[in-house]
C-alpha atoms as a PDB file:
ATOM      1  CA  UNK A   1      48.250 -18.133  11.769  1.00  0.00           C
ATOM      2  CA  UNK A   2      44.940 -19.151  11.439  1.00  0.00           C
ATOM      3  CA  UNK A   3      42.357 -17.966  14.333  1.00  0.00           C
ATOM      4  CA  UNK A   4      39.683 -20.285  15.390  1.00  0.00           C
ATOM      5  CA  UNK A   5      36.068 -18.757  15.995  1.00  0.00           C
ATOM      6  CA  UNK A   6      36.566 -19.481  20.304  1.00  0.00           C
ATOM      7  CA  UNK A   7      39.986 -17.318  20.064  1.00  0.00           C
ATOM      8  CA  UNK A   8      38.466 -14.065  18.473  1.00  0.00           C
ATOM      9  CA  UNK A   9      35.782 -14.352  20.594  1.00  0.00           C
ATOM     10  CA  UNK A  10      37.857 -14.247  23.813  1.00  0.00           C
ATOM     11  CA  UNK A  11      39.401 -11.528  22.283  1.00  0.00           C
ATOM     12  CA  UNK A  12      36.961  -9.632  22.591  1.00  0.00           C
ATOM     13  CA  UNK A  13      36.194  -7.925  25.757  1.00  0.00           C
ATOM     14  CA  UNK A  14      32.989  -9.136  27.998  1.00  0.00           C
ATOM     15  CA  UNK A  15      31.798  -5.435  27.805  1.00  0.00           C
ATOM     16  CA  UNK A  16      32.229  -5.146  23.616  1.00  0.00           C
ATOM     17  CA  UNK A  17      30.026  -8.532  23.341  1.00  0.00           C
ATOM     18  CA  UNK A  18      27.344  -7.766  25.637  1.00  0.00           C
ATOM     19  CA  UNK A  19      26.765  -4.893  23.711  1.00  0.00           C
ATOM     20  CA  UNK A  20      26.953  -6.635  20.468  1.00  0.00           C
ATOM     21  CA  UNK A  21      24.294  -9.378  21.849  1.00  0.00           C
ATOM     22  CA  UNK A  22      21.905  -6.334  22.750  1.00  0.00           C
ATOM     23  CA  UNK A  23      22.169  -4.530  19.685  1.00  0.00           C
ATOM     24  CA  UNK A  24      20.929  -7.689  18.219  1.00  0.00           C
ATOM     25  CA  UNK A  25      16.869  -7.206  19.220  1.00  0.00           C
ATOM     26  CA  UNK A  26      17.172  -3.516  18.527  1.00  0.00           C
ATOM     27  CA  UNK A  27      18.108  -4.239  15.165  1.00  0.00           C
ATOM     28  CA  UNK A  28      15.864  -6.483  14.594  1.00  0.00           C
ATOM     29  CA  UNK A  29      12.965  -4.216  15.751  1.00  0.00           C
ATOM     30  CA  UNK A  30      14.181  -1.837  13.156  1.00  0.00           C
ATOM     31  CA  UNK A  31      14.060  -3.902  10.352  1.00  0.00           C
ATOM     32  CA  UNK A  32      10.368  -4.788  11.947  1.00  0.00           C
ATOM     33  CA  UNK A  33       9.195  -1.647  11.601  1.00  0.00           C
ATOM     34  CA  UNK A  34      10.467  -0.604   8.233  1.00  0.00           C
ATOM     35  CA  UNK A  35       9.084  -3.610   7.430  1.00  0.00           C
ATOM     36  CA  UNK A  36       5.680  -2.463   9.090  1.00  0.00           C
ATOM     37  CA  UNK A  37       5.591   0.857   7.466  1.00  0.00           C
ATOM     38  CA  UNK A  38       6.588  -0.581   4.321  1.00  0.00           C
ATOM     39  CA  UNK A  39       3.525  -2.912   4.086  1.00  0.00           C
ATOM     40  CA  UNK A  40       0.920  -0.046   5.472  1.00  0.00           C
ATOM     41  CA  UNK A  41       2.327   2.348   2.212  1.00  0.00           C
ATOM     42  CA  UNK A  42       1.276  -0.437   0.222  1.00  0.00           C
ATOM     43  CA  UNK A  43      -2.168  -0.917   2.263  1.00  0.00           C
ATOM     44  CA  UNK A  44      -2.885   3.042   1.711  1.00  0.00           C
ATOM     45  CA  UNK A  45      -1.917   2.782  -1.202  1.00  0.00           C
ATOM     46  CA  UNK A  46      -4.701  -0.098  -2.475  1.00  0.00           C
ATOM     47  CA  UNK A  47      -7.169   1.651  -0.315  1.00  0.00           C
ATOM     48  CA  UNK A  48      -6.780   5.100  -2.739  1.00  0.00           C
ATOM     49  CA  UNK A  49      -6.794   2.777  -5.528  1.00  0.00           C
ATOM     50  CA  UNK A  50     -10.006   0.889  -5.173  1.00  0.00           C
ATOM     51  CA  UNK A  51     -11.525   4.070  -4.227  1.00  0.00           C
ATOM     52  CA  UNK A  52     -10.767   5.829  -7.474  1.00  0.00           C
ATOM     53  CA  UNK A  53     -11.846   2.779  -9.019  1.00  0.00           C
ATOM     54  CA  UNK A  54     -15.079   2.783  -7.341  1.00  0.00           C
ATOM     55  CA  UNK A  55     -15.634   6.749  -8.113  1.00  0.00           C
ATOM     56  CA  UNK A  56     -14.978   5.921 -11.800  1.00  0.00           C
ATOM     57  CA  UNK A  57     -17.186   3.237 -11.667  1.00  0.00           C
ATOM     58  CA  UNK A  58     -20.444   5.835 -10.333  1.00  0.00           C
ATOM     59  CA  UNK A  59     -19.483   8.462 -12.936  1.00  0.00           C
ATOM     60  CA  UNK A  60     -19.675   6.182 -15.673  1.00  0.00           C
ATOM     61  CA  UNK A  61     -23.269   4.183 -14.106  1.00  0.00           C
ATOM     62  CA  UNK A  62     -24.675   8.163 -13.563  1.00  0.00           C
ATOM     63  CA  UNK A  63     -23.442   9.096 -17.572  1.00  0.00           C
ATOM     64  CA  UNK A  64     -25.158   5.419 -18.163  1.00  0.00           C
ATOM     65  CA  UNK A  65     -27.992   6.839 -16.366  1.00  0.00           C
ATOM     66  CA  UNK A  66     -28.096  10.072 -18.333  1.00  0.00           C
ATOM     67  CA  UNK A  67     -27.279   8.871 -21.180  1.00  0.00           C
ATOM     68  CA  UNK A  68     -30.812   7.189 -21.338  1.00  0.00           C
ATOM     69  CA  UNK A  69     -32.779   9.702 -19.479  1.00  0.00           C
ATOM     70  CA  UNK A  70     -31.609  11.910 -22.808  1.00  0.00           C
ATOM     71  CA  UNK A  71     -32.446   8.737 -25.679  1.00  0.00           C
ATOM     72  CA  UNK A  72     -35.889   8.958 -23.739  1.00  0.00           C
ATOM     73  CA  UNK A  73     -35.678  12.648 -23.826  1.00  0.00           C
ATOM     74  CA  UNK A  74     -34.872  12.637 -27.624  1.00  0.00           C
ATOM     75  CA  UNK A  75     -37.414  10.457 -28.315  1.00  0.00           C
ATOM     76  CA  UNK A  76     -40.247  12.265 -26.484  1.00  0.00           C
ATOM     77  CA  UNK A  77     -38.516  15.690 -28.783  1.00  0.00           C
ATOM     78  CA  UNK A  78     -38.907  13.747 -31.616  1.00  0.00           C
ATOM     79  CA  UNK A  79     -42.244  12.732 -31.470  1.00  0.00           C
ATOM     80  CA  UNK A  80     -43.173  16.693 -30.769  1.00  0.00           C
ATOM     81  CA  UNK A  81     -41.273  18.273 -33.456  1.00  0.00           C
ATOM     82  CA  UNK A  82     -42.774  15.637 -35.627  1.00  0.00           C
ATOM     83  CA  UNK A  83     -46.569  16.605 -34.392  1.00  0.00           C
END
């Protein structure tokens, strides 16, 4: 006995499918929001990233920095010492 789709849905009560039809937006606004929090890990995430990024990138221009400050340093040693 094969059931057509109108037949199981008369079957079910009016009370068991109106809550089925509201259950529908709630569940979607769940899978909105995981979706939500999901993508604002991934922002937070980035944001860390490109910070540490950016701190690396000012230690290594400051050792740049004073890495030439002491050639110029050496230099200036030199040319004492050598007096």
């Amino acid at each position: 006995m094969k059931l057509s789709l109108y037949r199981v849905i008369t079957r079910i009560s009016v009370r068991t499918r109106i809550i089925l039809l509201a259950a529908i937006p709630v569940g979607g606004f769940l899978v909105n929001g995981i979706a939500f929090t999901a993508g604002e890990r991934e922002v937070e995430s980035a944001f860390r990233t490109a910070d540490r990024a950016s701190d690396l990138a000012e230690l290594v221009r400051a050792l740049e920095h004073f890495e030439g400050r002491r050639g110029v340093l050496g230099a200036a040693a030199a040319d004492i010492a050598f007096d």
